[in-house]
C-alpha atoms as a PDB file:
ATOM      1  CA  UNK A   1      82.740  26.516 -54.485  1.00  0.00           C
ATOM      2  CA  UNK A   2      80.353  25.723 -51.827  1.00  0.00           C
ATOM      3  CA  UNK A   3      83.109  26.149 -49.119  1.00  0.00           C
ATOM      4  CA  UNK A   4      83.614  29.506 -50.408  1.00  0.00           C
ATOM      5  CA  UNK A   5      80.322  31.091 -50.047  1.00  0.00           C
ATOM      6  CA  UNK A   6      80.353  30.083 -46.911  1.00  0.00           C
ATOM      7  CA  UNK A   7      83.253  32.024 -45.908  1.00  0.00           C
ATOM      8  CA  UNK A   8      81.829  34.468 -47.842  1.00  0.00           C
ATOM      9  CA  UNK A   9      79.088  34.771 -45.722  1.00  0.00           C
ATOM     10  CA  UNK A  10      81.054  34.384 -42.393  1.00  0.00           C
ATOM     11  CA  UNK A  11      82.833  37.525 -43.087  1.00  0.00           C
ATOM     12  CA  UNK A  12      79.863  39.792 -44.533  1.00  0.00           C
ATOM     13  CA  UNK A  13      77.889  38.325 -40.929  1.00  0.00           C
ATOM     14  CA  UNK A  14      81.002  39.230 -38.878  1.00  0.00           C
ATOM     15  CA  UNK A  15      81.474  42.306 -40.595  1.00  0.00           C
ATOM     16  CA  UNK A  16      77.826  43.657 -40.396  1.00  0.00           C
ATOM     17  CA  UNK A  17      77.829  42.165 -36.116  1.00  0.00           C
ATOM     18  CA  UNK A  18      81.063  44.676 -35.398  1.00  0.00           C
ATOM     19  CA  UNK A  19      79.279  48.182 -37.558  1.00  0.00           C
ATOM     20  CA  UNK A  20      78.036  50.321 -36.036  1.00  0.00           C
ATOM     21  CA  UNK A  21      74.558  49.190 -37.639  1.00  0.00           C
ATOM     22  CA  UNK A  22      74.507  46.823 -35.085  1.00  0.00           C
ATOM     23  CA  UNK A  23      75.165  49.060 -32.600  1.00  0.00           C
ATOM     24  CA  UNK A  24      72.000  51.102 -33.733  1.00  0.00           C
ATOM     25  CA  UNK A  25      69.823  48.168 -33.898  1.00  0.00           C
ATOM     26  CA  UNK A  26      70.782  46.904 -30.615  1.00  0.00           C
ATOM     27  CA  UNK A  27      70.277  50.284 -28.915  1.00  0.00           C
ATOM     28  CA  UNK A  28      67.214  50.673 -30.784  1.00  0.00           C
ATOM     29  CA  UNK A  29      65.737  47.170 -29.987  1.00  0.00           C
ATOM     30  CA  UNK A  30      66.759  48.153 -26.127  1.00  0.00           C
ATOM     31  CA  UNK A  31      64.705  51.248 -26.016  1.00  0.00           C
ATOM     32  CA  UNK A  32      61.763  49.763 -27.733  1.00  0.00           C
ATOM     33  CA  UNK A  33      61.856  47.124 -25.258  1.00  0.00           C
ATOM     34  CA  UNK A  34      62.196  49.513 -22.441  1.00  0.00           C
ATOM     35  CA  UNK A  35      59.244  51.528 -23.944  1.00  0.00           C
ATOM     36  CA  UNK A  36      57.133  48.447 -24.838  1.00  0.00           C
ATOM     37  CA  UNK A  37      57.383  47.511 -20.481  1.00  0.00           C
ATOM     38  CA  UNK A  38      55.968  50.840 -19.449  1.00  0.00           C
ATOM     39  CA  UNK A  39      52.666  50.156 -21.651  1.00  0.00           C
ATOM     40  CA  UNK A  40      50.350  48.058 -20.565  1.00  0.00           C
ATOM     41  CA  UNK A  41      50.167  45.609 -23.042  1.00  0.00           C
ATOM     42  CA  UNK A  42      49.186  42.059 -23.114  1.00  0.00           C
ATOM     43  CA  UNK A  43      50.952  39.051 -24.858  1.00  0.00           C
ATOM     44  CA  UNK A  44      48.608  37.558 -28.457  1.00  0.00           C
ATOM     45  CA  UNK A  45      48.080  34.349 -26.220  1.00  0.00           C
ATOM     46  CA  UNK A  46      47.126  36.101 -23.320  1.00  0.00           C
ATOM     47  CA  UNK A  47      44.474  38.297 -25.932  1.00  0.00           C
ATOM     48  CA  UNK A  48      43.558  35.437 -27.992  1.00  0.00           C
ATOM     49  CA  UNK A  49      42.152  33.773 -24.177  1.00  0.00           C
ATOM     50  CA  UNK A  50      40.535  36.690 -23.246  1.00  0.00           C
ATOM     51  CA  UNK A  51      38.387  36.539 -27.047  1.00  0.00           C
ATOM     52  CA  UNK A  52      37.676  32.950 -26.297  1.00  0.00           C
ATOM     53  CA  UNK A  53      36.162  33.789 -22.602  1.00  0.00           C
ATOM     54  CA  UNK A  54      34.345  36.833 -24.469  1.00  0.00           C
ATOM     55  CA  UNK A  55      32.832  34.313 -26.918  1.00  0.00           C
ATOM     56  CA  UNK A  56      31.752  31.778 -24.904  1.00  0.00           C
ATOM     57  CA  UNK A  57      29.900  34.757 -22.389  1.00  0.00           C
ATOM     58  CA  UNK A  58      28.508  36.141 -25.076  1.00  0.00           C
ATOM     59  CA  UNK A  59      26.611  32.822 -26.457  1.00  0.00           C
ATOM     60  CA  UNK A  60      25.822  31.889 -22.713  1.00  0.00           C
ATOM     61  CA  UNK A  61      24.216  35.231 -22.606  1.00  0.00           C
ATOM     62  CA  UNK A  62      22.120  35.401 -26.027  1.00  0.00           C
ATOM     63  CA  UNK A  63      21.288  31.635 -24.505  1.00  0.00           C
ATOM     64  CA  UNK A  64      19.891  33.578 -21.095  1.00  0.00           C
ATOM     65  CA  UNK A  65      18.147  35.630 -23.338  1.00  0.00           C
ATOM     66  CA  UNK A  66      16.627  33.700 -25.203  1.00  0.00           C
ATOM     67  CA  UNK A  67      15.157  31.557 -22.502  1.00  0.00           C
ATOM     68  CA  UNK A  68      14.154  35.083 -20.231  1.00  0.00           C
ATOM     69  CA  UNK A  69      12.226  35.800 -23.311  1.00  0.00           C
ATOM     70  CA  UNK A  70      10.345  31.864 -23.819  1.00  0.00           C
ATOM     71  CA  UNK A  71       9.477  32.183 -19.718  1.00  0.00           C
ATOM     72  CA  UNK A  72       8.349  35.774 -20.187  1.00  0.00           C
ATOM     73  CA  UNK A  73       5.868  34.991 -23.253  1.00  0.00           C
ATOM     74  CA  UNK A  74       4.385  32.048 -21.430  1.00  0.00           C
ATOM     75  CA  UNK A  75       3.657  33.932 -18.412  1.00  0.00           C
ATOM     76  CA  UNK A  76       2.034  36.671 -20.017  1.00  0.00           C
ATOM     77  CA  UNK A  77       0.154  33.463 -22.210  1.00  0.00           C
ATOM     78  CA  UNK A  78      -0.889  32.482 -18.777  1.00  0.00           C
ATOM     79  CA  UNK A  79      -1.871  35.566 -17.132  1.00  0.00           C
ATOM     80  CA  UNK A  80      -3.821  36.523 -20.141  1.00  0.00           C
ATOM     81  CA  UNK A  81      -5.849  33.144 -19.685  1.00  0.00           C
ATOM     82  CA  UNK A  82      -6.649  34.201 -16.064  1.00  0.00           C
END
């Protein structure tokens, strides 16, 4: 029974690789990917980097920040002792 669901399969999968659906989807697939190569578009690994750098600049900077602000308050502590 098993054998014959198999074979089964083997034709539907041979019969749906020789339609013309296939055909379509392969022509289809082609000019996406030919459209796809003209835009400039990056890969999700490449994007997913680029977040990470964009994280880790943006806490360095709130760090910068914060510690522009700490030396600004105590020099205007000191020049208001003065």
């Amino acid at each position: 029974m098993n054998n014959f669901f198999n074979d089964l399969q083997g034709k539907i999968n041979q019969a749906i690789d020789s339609s013309p659906a296939k055909d379509i989807e392969r022509n289809v697939k082609a000019m996406m990917t030919q459209g796809f190569s003209k835009l400039d578009l990056v890969t999700r690994e490449e994007f997913d980097i680029q977040a990470q750098v964009l994280a880790k600049t943006r806490a360095k900077l709130e760090a910068l920040e914060s510690r522009v602000a700490q030396l600004e308050a105590k020099l205007a502590a000191s020049e208001s002792k003065v």
